[in-house]
C-alpha atoms as a PDB file:
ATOM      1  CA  UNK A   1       2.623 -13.093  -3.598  1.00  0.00           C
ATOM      2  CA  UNK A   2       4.014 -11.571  -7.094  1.00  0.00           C
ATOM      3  CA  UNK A   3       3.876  -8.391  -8.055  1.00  0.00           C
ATOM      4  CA  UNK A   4       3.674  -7.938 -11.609  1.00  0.00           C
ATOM      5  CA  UNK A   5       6.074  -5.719 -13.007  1.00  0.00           C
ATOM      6  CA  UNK A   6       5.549  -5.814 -17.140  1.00  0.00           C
ATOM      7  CA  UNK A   7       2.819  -5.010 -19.003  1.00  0.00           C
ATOM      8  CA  UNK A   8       0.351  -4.045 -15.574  1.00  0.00           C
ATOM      9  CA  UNK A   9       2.983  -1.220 -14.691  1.00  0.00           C
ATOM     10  CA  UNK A  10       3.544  -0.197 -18.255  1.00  0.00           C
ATOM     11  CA  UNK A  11      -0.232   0.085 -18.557  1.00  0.00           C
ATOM     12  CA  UNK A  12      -0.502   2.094 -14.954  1.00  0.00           C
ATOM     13  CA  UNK A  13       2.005   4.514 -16.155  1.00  0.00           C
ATOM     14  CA  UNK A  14       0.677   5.217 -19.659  1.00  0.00           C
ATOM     15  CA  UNK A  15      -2.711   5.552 -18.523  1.00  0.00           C
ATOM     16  CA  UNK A  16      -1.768   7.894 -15.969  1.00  0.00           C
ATOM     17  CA  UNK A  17       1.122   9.458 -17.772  1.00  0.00           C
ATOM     18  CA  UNK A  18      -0.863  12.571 -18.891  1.00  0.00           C
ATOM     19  CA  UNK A  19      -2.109  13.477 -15.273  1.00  0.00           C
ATOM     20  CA  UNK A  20      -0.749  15.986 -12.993  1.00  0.00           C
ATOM     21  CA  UNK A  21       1.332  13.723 -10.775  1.00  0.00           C
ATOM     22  CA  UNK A  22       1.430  13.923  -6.622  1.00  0.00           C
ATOM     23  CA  UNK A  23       3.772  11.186  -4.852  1.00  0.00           C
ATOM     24  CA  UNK A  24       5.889   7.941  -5.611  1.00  0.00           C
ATOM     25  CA  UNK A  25       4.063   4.847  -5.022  1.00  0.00           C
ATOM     26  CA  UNK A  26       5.776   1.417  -4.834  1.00  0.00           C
ATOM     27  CA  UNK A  27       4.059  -1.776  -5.047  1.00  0.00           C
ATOM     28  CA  UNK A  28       4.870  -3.632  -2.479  1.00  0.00           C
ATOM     29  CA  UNK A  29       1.846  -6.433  -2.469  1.00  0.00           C
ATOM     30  CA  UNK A  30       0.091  -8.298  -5.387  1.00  0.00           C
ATOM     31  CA  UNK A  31      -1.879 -10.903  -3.872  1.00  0.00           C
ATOM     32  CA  UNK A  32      -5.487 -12.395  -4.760  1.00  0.00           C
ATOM     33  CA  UNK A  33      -6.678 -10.397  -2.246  1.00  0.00           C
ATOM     34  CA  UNK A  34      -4.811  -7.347  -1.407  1.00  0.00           C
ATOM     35  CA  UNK A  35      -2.028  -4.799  -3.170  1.00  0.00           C
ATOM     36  CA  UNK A  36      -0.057  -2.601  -1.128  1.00  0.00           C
ATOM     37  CA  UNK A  37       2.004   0.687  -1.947  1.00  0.00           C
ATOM     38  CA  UNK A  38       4.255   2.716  -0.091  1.00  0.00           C
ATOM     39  CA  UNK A  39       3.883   6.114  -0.512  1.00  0.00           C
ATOM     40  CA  UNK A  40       7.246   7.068  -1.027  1.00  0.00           C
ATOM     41  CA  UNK A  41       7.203  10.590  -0.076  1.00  0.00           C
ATOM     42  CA  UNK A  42       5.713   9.772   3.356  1.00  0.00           C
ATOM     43  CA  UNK A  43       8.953   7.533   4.639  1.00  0.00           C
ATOM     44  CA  UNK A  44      10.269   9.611   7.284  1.00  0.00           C
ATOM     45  CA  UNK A  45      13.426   8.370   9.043  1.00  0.00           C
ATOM     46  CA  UNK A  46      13.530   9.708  12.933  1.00  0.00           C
ATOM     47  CA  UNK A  47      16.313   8.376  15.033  1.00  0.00           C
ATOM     48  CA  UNK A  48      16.148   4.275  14.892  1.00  0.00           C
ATOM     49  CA  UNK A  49      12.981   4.485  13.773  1.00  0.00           C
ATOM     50  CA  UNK A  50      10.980   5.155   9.908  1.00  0.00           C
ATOM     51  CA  UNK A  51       7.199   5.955   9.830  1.00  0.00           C
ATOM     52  CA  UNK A  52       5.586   5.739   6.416  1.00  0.00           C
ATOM     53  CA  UNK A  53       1.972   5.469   5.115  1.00  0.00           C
ATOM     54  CA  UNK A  54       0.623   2.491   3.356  1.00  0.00           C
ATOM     55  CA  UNK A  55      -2.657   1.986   1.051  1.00  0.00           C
ATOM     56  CA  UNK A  56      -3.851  -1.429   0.877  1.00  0.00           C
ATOM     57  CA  UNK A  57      -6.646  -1.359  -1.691  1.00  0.00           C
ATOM     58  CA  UNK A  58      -8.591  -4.690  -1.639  1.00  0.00           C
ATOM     59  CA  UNK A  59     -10.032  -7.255  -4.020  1.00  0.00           C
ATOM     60  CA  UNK A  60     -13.215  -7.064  -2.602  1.00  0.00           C
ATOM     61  CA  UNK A  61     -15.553  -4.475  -0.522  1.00  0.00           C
ATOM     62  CA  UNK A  62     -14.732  -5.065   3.527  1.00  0.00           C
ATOM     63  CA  UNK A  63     -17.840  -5.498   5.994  1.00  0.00           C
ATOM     64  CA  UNK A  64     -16.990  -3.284   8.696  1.00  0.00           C
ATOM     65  CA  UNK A  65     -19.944  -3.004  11.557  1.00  0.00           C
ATOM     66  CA  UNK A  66     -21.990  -0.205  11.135  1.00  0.00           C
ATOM     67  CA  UNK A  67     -20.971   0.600   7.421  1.00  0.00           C
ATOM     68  CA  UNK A  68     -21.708  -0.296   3.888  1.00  0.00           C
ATOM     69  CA  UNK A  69     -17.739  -1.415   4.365  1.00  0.00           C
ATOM     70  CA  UNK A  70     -14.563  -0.334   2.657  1.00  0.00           C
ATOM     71  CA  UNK A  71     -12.211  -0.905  -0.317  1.00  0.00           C
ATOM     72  CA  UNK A  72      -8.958   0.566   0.469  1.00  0.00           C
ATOM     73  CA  UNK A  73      -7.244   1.723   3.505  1.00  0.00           C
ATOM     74  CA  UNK A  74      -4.123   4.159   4.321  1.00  0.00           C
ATOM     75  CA  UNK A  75      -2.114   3.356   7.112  1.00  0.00           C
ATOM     76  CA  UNK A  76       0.243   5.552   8.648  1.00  0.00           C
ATOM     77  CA  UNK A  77       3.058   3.438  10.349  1.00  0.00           C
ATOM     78  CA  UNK A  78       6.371   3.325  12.535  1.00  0.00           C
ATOM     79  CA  UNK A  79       8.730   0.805  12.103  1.00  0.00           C
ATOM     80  CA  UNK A  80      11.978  -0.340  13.678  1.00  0.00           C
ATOM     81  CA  UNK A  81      13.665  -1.807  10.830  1.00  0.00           C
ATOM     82  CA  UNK A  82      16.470  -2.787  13.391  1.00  0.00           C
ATOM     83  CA  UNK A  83      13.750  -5.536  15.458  1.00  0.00           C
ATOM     84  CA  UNK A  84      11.896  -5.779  13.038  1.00  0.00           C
ATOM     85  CA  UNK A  85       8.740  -4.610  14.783  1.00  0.00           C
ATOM     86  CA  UNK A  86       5.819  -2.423  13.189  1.00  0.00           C
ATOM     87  CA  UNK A  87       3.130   0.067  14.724  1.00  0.00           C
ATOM     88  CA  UNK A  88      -0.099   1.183  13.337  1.00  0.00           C
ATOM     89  CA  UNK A  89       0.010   5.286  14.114  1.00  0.00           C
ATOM     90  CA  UNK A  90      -3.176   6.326  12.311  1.00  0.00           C
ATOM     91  CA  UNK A  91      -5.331   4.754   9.899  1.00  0.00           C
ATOM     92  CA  UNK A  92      -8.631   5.256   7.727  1.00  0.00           C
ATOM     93  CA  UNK A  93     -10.375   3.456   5.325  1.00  0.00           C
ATOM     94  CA  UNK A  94     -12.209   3.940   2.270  1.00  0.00           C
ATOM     95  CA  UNK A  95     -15.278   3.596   0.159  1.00  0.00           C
ATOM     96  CA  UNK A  96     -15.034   3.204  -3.698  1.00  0.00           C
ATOM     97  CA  UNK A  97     -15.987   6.770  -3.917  1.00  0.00           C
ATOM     98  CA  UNK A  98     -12.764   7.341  -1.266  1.00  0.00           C
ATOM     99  CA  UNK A  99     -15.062   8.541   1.047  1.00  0.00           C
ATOM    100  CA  UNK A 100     -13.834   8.375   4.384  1.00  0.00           C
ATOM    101  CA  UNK A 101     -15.473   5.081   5.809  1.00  0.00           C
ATOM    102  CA  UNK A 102     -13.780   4.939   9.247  1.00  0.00           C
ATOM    103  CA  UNK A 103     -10.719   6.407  11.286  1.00  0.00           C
ATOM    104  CA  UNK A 104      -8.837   4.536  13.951  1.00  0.00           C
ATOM    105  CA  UNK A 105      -8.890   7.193  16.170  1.00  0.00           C
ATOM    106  CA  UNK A 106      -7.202   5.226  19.300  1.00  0.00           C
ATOM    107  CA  UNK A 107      -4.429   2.982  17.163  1.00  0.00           C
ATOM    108  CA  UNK A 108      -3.097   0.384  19.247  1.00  0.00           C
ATOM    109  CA  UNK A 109       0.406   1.230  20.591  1.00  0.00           C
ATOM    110  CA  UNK A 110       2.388  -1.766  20.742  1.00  0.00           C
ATOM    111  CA  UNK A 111       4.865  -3.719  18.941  1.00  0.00           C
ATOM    112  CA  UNK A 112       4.449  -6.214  16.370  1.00  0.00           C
ATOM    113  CA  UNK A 113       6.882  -8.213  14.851  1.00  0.00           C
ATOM    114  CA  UNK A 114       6.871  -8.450  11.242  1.00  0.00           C
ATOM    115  CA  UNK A 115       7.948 -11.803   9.440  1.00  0.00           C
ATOM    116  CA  UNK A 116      10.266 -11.573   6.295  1.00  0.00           C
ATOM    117  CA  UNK A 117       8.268 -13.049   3.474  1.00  0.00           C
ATOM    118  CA  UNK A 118       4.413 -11.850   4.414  1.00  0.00           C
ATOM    119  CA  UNK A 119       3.073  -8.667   2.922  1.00  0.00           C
ATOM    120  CA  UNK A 120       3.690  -6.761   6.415  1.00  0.00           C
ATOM    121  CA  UNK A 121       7.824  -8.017   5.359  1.00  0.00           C
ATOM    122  CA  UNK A 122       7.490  -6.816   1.768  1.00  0.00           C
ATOM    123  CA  UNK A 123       6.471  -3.474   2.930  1.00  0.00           C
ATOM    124  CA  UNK A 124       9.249  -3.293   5.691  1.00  0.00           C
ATOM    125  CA  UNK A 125      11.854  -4.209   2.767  1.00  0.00           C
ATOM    126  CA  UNK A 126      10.501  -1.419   0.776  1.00  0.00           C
ATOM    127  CA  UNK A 127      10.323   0.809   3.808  1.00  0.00           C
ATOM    128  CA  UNK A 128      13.216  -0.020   5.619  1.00  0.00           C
ATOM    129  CA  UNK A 129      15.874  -1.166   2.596  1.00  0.00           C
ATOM    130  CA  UNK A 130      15.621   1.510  -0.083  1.00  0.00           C
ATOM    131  CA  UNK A 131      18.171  -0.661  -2.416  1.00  0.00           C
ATOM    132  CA  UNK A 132      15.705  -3.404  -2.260  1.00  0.00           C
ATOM    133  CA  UNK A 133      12.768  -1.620  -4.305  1.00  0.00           C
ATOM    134  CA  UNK A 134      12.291  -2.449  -8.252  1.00  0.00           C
ATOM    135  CA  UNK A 135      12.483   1.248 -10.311  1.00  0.00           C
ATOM    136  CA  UNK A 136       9.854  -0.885 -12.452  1.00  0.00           C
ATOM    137  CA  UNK A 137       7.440  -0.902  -9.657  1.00  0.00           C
ATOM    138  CA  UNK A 138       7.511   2.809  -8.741  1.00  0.00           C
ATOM    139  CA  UNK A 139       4.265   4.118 -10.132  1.00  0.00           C
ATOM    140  CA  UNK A 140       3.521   8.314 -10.165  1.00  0.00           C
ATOM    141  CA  UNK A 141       0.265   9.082  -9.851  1.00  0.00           C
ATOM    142  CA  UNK A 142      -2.329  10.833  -7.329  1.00  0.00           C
ATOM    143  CA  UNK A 143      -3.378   8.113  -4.161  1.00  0.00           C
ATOM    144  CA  UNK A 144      -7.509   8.339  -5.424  1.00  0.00           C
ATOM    145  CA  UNK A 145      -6.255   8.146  -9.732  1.00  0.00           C
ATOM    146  CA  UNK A 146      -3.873   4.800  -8.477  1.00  0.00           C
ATOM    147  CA  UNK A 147      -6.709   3.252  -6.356  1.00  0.00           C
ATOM    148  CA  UNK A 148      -9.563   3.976  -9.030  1.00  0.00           C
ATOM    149  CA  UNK A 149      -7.192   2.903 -11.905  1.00  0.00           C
ATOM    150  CA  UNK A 150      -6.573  -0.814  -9.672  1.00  0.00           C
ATOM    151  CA  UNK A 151     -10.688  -1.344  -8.996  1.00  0.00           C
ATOM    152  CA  UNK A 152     -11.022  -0.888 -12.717  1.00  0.00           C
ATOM    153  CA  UNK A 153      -8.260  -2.723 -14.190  1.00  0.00           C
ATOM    154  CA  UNK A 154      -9.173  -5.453 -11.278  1.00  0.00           C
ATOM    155  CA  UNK A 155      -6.382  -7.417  -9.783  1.00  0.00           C
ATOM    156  CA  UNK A 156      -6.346  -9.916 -12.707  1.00  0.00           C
ATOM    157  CA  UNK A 157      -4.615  -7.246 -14.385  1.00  0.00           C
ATOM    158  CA  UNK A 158      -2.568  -7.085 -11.983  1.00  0.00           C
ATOM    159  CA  UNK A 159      -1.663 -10.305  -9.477  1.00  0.00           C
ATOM    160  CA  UNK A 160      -0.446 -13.470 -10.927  1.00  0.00           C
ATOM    161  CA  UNK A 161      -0.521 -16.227  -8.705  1.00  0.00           C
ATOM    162  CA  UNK A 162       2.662 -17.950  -8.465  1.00  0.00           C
ATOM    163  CA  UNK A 163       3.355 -21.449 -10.534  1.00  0.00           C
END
C-alpha cells in the first residue's frame, strides 16, 4: 500500500480549497481497493486508551444482504496503542449518495490485535503516533466533499501500486 502524496493531494486540496472546510483528514490507506482517513478531530485520548473515527471509502460498491450495498464506511474505534489491540465502537456505511446503508448497532466488543504494516497498522500509526503522520497527507475538507471528490477522481488518481 502507497499513499500518494504529490500531485493527488495537491489536486484534493485545490479542488476543495474554495469550500467551507469541517475536519482534518489524514490518509492513512491507498490501496487498489480501499483508502482510509482519520478524521483528525475525532482522536480522543481517554486514559490508556484513543478512540477515533475512520472512513474507508472503497474501489468498488459492497454487496451487503438485503441492500443495493455500500461505498464507504465510518468507523468509530478504540484503540490501545500500548497492545496494540483495536475495537470497532460504532459503525455505518454508505451509499454513493451517503445515504445511510446500514448501522452496526451491536459492534462486537472484543479485542483485536492489529499488525504493523496492514491498513488496520497504518491507521493505528496515524492514530496512536501523531509524529508519524505526513503534513502532505492532511487533507481539509467536509467527510461527503472528500468521499465524492475520491469516487470521481477514482483511485487511479490516487493509489499507485508499489514497483
Amino acid at each position: 500500500m502507497k499513499p500518494i502524496a504529490g500531485l493527488a493531494t495537491a489536486a484534493i486540496a485545490l479542488v476543495l480549497g474554495g469550500q467551507a472546510l469541517a475536519a482534518d483528514y489524514y490518509l492513512t490507506v491507498a490501496s487498489e481497493s480501499q483508502i482510509a482517513l482519520v478524521d483528525l478531530s475525532s482522536i480522543t485520548p481517554k486514559g490508556a486508551t484513543v478512540t477515533a473515527a475512520v472512513t474507508r471509502v472503497f474501489r468498488d460498491v459492497v454487496p451487503f444482504t438485503g441492500t443495493p450495498g455500500f461505498r464507504y464506511m465510518v468507523y468509530t474505534n478504540k484503540y490501545d496503542c500500548e497492545r496494540a489491540q483495536a475495537r470497532v465502537l460504532a459503525a455505518q456505511a454508505f451509499d454513493s449518495d451517503h445515504a445511510v446503508v446500514y448501522t452496526l448497532s451491536q459492534p462486537p466488543n472484543e479485542w483485536r490485535a492489529v499488525e504493523p504494516g496492514t491498513s488496520g497498522g497504518d491507521v493505528m500509526d496515524a492514530v496512536c503516533r501523531p509524529s508519524t503522520r505526513d503534513p502532505d497527507l492532511i487533507l481539509e475538507a467536509e467527510q461527503t466533499d472528500l468521499v465524492d471528490l475520491i469516487i470521481s477522481v477514482g483511485f487511479d488518481g490516487i493509489y499507485e501500486p508499489e514497483k
